[in-house]
Protein backbone atom coordinates (compact mmCIF):
# COMPACT_ATOMS: atom_id res chain seq x y z
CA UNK A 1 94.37 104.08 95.60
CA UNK A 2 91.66 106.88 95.65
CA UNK A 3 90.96 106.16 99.25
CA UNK A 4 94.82 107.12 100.04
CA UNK A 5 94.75 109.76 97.90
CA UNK A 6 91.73 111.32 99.25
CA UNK A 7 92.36 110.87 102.77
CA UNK A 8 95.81 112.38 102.61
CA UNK A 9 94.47 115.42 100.17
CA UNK A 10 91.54 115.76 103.46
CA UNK A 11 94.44 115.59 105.79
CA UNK A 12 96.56 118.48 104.03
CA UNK A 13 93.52 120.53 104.22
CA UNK A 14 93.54 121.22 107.55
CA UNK A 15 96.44 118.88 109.75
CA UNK A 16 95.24 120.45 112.89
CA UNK A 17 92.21 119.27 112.71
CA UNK A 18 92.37 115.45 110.78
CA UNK A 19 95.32 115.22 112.67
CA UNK A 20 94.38 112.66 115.08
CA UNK A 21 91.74 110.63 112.45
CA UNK A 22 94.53 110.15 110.19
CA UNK A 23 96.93 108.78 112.88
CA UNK A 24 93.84 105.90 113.08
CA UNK A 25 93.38 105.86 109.39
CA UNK A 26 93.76 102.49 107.43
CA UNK A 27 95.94 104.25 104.57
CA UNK A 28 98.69 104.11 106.47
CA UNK A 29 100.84 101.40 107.78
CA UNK A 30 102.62 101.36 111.20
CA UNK A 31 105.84 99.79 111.55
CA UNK A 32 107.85 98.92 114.84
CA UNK A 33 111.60 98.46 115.56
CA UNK A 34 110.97 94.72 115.84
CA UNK A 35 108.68 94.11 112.86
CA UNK A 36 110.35 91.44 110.28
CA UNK A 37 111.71 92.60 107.21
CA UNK A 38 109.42 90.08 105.54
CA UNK A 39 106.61 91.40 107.42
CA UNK A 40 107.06 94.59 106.19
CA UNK A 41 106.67 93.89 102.06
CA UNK A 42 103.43 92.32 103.05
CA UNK A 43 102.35 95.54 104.81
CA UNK A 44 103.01 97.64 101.78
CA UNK A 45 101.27 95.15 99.81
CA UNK A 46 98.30 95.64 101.56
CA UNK A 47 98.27 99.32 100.14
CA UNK A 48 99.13 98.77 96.62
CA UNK A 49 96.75 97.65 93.92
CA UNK A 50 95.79 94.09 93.30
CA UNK A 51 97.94 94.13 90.36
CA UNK A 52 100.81 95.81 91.69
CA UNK A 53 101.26 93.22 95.11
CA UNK A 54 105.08 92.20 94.95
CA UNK A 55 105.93 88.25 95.09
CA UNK A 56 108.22 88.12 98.01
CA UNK A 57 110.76 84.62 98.24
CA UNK A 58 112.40 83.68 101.32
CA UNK A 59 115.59 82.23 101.25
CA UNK A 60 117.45 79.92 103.84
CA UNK A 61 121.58 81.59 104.06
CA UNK A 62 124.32 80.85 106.15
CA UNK A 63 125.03 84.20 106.68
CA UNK A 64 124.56 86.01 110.15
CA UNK A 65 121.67 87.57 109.11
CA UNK A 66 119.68 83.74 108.05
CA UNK A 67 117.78 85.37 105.55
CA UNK A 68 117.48 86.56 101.97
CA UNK A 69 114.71 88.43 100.94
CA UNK A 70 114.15 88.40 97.11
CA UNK A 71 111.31 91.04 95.58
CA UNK A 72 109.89 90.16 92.13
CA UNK A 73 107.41 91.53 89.54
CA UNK A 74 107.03 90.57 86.45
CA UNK A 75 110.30 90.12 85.06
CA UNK A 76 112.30 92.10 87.77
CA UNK A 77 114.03 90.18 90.61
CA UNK A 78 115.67 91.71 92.75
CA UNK A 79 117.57 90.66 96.07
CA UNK A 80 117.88 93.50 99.08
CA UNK A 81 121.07 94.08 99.81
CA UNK A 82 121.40 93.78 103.63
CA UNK A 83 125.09 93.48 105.47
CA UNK A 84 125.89 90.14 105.95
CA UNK A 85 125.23 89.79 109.88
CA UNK A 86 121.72 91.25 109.91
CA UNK A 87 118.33 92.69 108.47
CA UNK A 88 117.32 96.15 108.31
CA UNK A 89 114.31 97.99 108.14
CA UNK A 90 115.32 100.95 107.07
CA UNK A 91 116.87 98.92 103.87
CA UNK A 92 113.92 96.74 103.37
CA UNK A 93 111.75 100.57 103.14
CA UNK A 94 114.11 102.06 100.82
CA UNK A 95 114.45 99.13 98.57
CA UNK A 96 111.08 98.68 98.06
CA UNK A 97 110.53 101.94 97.96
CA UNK A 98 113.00 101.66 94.66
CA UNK A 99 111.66 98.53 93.51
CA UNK A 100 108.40 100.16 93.15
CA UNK A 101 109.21 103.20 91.29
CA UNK A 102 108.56 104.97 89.75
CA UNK A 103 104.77 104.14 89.70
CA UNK A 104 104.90 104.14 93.10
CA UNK A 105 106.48 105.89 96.19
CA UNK A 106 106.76 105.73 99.84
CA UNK A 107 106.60 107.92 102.25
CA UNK A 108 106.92 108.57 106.17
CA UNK A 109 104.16 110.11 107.98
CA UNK A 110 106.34 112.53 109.80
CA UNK A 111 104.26 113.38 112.64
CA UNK A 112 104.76 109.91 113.80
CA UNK A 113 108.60 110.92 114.07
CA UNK A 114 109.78 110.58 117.82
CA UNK A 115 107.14 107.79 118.51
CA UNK A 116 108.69 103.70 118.85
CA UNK A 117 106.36 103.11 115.82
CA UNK A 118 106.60 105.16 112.57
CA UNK A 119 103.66 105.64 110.29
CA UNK A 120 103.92 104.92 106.11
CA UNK A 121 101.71 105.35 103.30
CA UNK A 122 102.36 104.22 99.57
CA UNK A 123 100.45 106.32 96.83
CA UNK A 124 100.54 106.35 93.05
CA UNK A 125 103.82 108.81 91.94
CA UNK A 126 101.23 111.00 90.33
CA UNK A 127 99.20 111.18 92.53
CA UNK A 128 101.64 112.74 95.15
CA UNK A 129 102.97 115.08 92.56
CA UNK A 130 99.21 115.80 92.10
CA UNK A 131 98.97 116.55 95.51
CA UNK A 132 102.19 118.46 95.54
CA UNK A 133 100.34 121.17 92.99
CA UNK A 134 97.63 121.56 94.88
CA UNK A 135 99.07 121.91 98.81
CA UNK A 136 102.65 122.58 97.70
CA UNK A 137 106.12 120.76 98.04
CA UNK A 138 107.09 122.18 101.04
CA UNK A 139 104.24 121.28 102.83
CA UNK A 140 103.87 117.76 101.52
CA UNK A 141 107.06 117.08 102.41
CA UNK A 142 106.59 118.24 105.82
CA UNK A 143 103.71 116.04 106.09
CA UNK A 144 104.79 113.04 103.92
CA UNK A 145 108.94 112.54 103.58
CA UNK A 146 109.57 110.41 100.82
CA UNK A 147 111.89 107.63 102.30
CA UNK A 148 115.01 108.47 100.29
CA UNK A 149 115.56 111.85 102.43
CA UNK A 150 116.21 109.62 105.59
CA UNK A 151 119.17 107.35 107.01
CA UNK A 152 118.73 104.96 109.79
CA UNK A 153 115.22 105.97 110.91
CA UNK A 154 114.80 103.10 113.16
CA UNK A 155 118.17 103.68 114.56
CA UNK A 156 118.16 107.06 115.46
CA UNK A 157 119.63 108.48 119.13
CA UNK A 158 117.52 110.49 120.92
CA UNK A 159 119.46 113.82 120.91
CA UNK A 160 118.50 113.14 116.73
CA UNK A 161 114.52 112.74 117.21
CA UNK A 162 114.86 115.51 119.65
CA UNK A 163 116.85 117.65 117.38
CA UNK A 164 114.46 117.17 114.63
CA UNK A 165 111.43 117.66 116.87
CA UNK A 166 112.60 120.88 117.06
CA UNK A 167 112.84 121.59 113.64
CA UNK A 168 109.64 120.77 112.72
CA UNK A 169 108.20 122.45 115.37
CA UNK A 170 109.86 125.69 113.59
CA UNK A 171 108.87 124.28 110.26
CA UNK A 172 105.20 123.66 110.98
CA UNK A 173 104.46 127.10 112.40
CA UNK A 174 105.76 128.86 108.81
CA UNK A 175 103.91 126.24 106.77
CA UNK A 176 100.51 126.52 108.60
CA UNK A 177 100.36 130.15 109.33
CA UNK A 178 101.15 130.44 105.35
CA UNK A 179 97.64 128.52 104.55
């Protein structure tokens, strides 16, 4: 985890500048509107320690949606809780964002907001509260959005993106003209 940690602390140093190296970096992982939910867990597994991968189990349903998808570690099992006709990606983030806690915690790369494909890292909880100290919450935040603050990411209108464009445009002008 020191490579994520260290890339995003070089990132917050200057996000004018490592701005376009960390959109290619390898610490984060991009997700698309079409990716499968079960996909997805193995993408965040490929950022979490060894010993920290969560066992993912398939399972066969006659719902509408086919599909179960049942996380487990160690002795936790836990089944996401999609509606009945379909999967989600927004639910399959936020639970395992959940199940991993609180060692662990996702987050949105918010400058991939607006694009088709949204940018996500996974660091140790410590280690973003470390990086919190040093850079600030409001500008972490900016930067990184832990998953919890959103609803329906992959489902939002345009008039929303665009509205929120906006407000980070604001945003980002007060937070780097205060470093």
């Amino acid at each position: 985890m020191d490579k994520v940690y260290n890339e995003i602390k070089e990132f917050l140093k200057d996000p004018i500048k490592n701005r376009e190296d960390f959109f290619n970096s390898k610490v984060i992982t991009w997700i698309d509107w079409r990716e499968y939910d079960e996909d997805i867990i193995g993408y965040f597994n490929g950022l979490l320690a060894h010993e920290d991968i969560i066992e993912l189990e398939t399972k066969e349903i006659d719902l509408g949606r086919g599909i179960d998808l049942i996380l487990k570690k160690d002795n936790k099992v836990l089944i996401i809780p999609y509606e009945d006709d379909e999967t989600d990606r927004d639910i399959t983030i936020k639970t395992l964002d959940d199940f991993i806690s609180p060692k662990y915690q996702i987050r949105l790369f918010s400058e991939s907001l607006g694009d088709d494909t949204l940018a996500f890292t996974v660091l140790n909880a410590d280690e973003w509260k470390d990086l919190e100290n040093e850079f600030g919450k409001e500008k972490l935040e900016f930067f990184f959005t832990p998953v919890s603050q959103f609803k329906g990411i992959f489902n939002m209108s345009m008039e929303e993106v665009m509205k929120i464009s906006k407000k980070r445009q604001i945003e980002k002008e007060k937070i780097l003209k205060n470093d």
